[in-house]
N, C-alpha and C. Protein backbone atom coordinates (compact mmCIF):
# COMPACT_ATOMS: atom_id res chain seq x y z
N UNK A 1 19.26 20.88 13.44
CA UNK A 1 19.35 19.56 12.84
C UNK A 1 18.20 18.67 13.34
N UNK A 2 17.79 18.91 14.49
CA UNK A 2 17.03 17.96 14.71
C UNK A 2 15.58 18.41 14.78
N UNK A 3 15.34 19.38 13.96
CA UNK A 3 13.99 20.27 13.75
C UNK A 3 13.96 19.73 12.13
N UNK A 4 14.80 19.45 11.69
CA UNK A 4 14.55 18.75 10.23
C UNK A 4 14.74 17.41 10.21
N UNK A 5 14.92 16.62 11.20
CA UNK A 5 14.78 15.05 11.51
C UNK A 5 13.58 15.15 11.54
N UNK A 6 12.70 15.84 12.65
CA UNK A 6 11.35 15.87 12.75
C UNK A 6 10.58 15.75 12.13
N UNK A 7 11.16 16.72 10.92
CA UNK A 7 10.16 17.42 9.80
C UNK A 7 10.13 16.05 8.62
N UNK A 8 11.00 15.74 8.53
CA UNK A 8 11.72 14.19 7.86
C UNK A 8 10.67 13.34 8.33
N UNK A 9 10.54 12.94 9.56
CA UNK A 9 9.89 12.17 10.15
C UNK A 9 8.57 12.22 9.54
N UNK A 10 8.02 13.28 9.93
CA UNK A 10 6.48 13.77 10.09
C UNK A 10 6.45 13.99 8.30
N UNK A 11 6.99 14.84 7.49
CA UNK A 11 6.49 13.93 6.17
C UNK A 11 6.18 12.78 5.62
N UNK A 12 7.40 11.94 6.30
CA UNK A 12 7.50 10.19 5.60
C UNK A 12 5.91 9.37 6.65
N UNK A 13 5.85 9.98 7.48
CA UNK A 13 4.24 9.16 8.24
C UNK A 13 3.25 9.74 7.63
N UNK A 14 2.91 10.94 7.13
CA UNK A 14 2.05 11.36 6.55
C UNK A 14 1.82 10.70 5.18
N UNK A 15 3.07 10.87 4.83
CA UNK A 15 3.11 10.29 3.27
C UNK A 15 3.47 8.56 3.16
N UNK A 16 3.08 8.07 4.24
CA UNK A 16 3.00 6.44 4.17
C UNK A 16 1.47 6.36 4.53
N UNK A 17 0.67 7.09 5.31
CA UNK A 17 -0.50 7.08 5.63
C UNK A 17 -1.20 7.65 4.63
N UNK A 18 -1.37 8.27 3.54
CA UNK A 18 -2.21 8.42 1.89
C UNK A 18 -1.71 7.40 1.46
N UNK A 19 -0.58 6.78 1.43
CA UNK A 19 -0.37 5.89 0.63
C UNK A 19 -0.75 4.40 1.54
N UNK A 20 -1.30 4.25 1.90
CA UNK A 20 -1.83 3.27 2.92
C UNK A 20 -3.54 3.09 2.66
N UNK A 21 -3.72 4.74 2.25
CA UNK A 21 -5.53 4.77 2.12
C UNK A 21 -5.46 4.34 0.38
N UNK A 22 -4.54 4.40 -0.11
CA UNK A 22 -4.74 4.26 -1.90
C UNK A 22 -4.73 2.82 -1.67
N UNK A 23 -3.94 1.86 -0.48
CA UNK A 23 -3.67 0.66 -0.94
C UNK A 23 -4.93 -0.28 -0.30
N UNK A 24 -5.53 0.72 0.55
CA UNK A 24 -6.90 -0.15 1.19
C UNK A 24 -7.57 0.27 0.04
N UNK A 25 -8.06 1.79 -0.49
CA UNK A 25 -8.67 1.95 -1.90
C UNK A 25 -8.82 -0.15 -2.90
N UNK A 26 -7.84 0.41 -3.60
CA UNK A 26 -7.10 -0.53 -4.41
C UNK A 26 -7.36 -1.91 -4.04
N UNK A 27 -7.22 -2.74 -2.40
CA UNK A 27 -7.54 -3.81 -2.68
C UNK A 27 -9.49 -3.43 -2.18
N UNK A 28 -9.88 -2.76 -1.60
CA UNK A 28 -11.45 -3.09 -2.08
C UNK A 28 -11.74 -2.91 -3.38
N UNK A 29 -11.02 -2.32 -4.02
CA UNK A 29 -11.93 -2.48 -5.73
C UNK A 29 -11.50 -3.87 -5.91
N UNK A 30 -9.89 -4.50 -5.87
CA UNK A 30 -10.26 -5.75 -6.50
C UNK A 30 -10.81 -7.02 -6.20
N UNK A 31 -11.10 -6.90 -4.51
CA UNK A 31 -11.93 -7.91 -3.84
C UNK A 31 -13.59 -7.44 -4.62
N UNK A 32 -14.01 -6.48 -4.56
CA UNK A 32 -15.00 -6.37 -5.11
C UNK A 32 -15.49 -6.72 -6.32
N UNK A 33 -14.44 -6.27 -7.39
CA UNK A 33 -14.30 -6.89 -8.91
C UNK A 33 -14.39 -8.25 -8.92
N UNK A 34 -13.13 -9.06 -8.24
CA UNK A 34 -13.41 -10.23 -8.01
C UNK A 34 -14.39 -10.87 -7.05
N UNK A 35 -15.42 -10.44 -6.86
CA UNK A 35 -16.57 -10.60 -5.86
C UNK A 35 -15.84 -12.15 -4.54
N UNK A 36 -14.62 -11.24 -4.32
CA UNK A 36 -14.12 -11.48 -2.82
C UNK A 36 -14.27 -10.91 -1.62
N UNK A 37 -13.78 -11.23 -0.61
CA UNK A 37 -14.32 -10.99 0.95
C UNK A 37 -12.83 -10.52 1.49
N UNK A 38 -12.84 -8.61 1.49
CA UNK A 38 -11.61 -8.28 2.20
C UNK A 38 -11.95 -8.69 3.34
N UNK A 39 -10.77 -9.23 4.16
CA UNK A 39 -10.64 -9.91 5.50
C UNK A 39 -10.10 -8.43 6.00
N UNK A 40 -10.71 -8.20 7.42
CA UNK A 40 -9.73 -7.00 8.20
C UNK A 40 -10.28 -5.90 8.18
N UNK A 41 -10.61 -5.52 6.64
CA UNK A 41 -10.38 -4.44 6.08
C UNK A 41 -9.20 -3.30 6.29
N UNK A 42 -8.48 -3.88 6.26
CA UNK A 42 -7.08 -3.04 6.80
C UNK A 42 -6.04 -3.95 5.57
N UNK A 43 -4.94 -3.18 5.30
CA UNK A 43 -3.78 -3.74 5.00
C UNK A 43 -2.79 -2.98 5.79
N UNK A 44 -1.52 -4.04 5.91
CA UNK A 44 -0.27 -3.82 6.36
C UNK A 44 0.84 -3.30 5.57
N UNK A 45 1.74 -2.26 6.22
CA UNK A 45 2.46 -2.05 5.22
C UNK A 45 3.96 -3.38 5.39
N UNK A 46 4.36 -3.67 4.45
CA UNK A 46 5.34 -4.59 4.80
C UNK A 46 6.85 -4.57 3.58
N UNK A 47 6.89 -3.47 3.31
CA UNK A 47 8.56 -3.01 3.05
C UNK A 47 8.85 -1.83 2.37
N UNK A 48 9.20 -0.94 2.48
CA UNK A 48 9.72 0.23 1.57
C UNK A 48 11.20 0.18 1.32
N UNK A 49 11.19 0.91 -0.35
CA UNK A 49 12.35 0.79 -1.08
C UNK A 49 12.26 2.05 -1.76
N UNK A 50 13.56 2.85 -2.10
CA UNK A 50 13.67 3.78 -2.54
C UNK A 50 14.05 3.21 -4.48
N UNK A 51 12.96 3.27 -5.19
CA UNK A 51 12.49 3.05 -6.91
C UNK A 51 12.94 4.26 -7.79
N UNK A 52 13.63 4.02 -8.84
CA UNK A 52 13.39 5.31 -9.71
C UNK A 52 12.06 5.27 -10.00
N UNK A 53 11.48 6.61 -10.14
CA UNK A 53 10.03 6.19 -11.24
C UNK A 53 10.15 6.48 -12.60
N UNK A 54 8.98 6.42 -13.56
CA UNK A 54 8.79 6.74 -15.04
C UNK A 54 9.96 8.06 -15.29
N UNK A 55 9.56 8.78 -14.54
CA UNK A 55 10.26 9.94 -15.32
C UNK A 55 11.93 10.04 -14.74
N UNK A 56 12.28 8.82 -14.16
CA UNK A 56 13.57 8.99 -13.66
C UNK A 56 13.97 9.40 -12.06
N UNK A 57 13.62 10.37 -11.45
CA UNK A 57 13.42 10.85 -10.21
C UNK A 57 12.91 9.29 -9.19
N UNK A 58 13.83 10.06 -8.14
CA UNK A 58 14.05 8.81 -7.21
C UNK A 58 12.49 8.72 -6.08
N UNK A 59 12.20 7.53 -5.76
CA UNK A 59 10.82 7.64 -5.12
C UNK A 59 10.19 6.83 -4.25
N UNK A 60 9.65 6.92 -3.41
CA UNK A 60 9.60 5.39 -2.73
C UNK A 60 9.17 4.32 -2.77
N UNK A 61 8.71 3.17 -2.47
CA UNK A 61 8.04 2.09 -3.08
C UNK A 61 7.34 1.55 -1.67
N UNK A 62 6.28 1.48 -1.91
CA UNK A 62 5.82 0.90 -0.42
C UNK A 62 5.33 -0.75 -0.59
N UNK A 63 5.34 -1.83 -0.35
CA UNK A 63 4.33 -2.68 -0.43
C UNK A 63 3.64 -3.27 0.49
N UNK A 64 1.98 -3.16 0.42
CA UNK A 64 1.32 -3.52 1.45
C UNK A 64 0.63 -4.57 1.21
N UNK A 65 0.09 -5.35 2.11
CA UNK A 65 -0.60 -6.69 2.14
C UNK A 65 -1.96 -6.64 2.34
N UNK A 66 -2.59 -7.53 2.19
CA UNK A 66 -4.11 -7.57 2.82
C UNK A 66 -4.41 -8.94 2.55
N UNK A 67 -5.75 -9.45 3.58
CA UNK A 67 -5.87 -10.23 3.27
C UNK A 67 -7.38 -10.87 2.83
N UNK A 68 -7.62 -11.65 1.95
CA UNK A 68 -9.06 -11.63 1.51
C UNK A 68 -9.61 -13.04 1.09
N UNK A 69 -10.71 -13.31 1.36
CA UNK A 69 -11.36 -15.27 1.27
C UNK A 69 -12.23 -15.06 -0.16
N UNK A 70 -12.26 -16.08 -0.66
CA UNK A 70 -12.96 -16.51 -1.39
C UNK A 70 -14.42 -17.24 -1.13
N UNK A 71 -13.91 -17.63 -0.17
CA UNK A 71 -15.28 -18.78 0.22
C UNK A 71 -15.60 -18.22 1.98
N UNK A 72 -15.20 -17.66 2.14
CA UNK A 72 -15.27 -16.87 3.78
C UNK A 72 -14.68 -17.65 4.95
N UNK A 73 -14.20 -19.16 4.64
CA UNK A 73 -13.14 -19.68 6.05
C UNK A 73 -12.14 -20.18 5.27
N UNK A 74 -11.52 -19.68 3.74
CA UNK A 74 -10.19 -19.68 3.71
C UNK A 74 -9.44 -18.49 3.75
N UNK A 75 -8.08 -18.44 3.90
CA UNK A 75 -7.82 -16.49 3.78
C UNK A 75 -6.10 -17.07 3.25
N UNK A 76 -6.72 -15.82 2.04
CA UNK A 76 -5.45 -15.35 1.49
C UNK A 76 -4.73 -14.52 1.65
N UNK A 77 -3.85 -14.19 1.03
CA UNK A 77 -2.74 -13.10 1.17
C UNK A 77 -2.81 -12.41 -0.47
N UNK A 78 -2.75 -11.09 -0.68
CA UNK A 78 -2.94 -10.59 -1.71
C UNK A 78 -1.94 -8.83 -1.39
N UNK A 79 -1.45 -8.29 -2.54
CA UNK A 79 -0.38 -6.96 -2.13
C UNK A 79 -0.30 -5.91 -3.29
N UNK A 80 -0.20 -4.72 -2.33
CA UNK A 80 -0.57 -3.37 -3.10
C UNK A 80 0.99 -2.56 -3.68
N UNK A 81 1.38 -2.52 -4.66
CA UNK A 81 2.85 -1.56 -4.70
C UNK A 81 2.65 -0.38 -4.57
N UNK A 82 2.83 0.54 -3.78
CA UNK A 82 2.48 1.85 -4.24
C UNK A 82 3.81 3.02 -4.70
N UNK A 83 4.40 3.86 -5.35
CA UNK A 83 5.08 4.34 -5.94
C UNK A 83 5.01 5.57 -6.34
N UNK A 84 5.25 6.62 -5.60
CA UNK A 84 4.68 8.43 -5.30
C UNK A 84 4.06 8.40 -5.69
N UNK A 85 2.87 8.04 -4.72
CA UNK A 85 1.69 8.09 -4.05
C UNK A 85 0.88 7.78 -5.01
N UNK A 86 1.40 6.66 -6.00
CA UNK A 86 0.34 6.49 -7.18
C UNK A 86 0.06 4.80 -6.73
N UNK A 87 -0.79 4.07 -7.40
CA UNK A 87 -1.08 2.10 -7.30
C UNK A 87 -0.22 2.10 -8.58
N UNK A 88 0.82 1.47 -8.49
CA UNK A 88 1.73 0.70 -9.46
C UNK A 88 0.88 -0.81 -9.70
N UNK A 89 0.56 -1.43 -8.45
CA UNK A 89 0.40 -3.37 -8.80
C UNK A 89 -0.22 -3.92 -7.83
N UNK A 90 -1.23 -4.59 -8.20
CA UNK A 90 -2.17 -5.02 -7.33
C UNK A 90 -2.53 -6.24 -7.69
N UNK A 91 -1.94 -7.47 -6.56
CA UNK A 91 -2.12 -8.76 -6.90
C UNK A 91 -2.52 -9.52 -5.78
N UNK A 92 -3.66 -10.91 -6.66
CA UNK A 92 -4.06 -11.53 -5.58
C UNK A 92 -3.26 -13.21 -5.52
C-alpha cells in the first residue's frame, strides 16, 4: 500500500511540474504578444481541482499565477488554467 502512495505521489509532482512548464510556456507568449514584462519569470501554482474534460473523463485542473508590468514599476497578477496537461485559459 504504501509503494502505491509513493507511486501516487511521484506521478502527481511530475505531472504538476509539465504542467507548470506549459503555464510558464503560456504566460511568456502572452506577455510577449502583449509586449509586457514577465516579472519572476516563474509562476506559482495556486489551486488544483479535479474537472471533467471535453470528452467526459475526470482530470485535473491546475491554476497558476504569474506576475507581469506593463510599465516596469507596476506589477500585476495574471493566471494560467491548465487541464490534462493541455492550456485551457490564459488571462491577464
Amino acid at each position: 500500500m504504501l509503494l502505491i502512495l509513493l507511486g501516487l505521489f511521484v506521478w502527481f509532482w511530475q505531472n504538476t511540474l509539465r504542467d507548470r512548464e506549459l503555464a510558464l510556456l503560456a504566460a511568456r507568449d502572452i506577455c510577449r504578444h502583449q509586449q509586457l514584462q514577465l516579472l519572476d519569470a516563474t509562476v506559482t501554482l495556486q489551486r488544483v481541482a479535479l474537472r471533467r474534460s471535453r470528452h467526459g473523463s475526470l482530470t485535473l485542473q491546475r491554476t497558476f499565477q504569474f506576475a507581469y508590468s506593463a510599465e516596469g514599476y507596476d506589477r500585476r497578477t495574471g493566471f494560467v488554467i491548465t487541464q490534462g496537461n493541455h492550456v485551457e485559459q490564459v488571462g491577464l
